[in-house]
Protein backbone atom coordinates (compact mmCIF):
# COMPACT_ATOMS: atom_id res chain seq x y z
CA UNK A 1 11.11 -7.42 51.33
CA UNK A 2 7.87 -8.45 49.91
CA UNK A 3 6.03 -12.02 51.43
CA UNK A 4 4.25 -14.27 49.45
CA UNK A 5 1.75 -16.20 51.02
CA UNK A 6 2.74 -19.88 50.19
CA UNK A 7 0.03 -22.10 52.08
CA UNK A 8 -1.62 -22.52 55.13
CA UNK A 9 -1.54 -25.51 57.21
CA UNK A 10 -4.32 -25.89 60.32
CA UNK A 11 -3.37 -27.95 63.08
CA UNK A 12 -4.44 -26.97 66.54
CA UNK A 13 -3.74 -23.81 65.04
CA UNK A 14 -3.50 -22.14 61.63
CA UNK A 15 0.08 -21.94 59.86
CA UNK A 16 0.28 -19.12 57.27
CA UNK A 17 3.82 -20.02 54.99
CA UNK A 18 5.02 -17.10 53.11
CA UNK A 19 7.81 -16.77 51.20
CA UNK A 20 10.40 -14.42 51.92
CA UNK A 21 12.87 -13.97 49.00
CA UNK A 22 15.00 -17.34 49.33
CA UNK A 23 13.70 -17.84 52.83
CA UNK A 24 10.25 -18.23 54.80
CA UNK A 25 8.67 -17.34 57.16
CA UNK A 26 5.60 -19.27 59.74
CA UNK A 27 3.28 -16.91 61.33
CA UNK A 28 1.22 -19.17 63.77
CA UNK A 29 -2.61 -17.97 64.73
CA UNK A 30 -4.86 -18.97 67.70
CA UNK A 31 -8.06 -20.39 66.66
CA UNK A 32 -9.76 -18.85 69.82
CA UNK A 33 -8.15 -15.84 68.80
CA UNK A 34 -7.05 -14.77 65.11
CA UNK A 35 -4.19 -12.80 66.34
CA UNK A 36 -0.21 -13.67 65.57
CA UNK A 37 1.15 -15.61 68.51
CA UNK A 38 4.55 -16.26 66.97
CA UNK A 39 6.64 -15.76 63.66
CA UNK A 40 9.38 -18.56 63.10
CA UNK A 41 11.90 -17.33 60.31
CA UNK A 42 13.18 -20.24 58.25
CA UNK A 43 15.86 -20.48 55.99
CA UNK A 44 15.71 -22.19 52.64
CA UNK A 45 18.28 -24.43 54.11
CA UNK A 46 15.90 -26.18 56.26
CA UNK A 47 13.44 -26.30 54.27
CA UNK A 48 15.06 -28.18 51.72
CA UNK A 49 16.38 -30.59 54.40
CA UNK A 50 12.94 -31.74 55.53
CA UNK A 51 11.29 -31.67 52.00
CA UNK A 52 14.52 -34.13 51.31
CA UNK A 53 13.87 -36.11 54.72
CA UNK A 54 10.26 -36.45 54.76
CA UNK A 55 9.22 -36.64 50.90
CA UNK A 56 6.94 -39.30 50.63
CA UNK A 57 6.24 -39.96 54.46
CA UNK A 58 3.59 -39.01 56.21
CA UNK A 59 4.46 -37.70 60.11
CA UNK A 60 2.71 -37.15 62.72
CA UNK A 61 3.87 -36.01 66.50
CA UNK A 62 4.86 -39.29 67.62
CA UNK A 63 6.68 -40.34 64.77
CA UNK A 64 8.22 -37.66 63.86
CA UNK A 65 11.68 -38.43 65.83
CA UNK A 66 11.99 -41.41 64.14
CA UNK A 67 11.53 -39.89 60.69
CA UNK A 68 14.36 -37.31 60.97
């Protein structure tokens, strides 16, 4: 299956989003180090429940609890 890369998010680390068909996928990269540390598969599912959940907020990690 072909992956489209989607975005990229950098928190501590980098977050490359790529599309996966009707899912994604999260491949998570070390700044000391730009090698894969994890993959997290997602389904579309979830996605769609926390673009419903959190459109319009902004989260952070202490809030984010409270927000889902």
């Amino acid at each position: 299956m072909e992956s489209e890369l989607i975005g990229e998010v950098k928190l501590r680390n980098c977050h490359l989003v790529y599309r996966e068909g009707s899912n994604y996928r999260v491949d998570v990269i070390k700044a000391q180090r730009p090698t894969i540390v994890f993959t997290k598969n997602i389904t579309c599912e979830v996605v769609e429940y926390l673009y419903n959940q959190l459109k319009g907020h902004q989260v952070n990690k202490d809030n984010t609890p409270d927000s889902l």
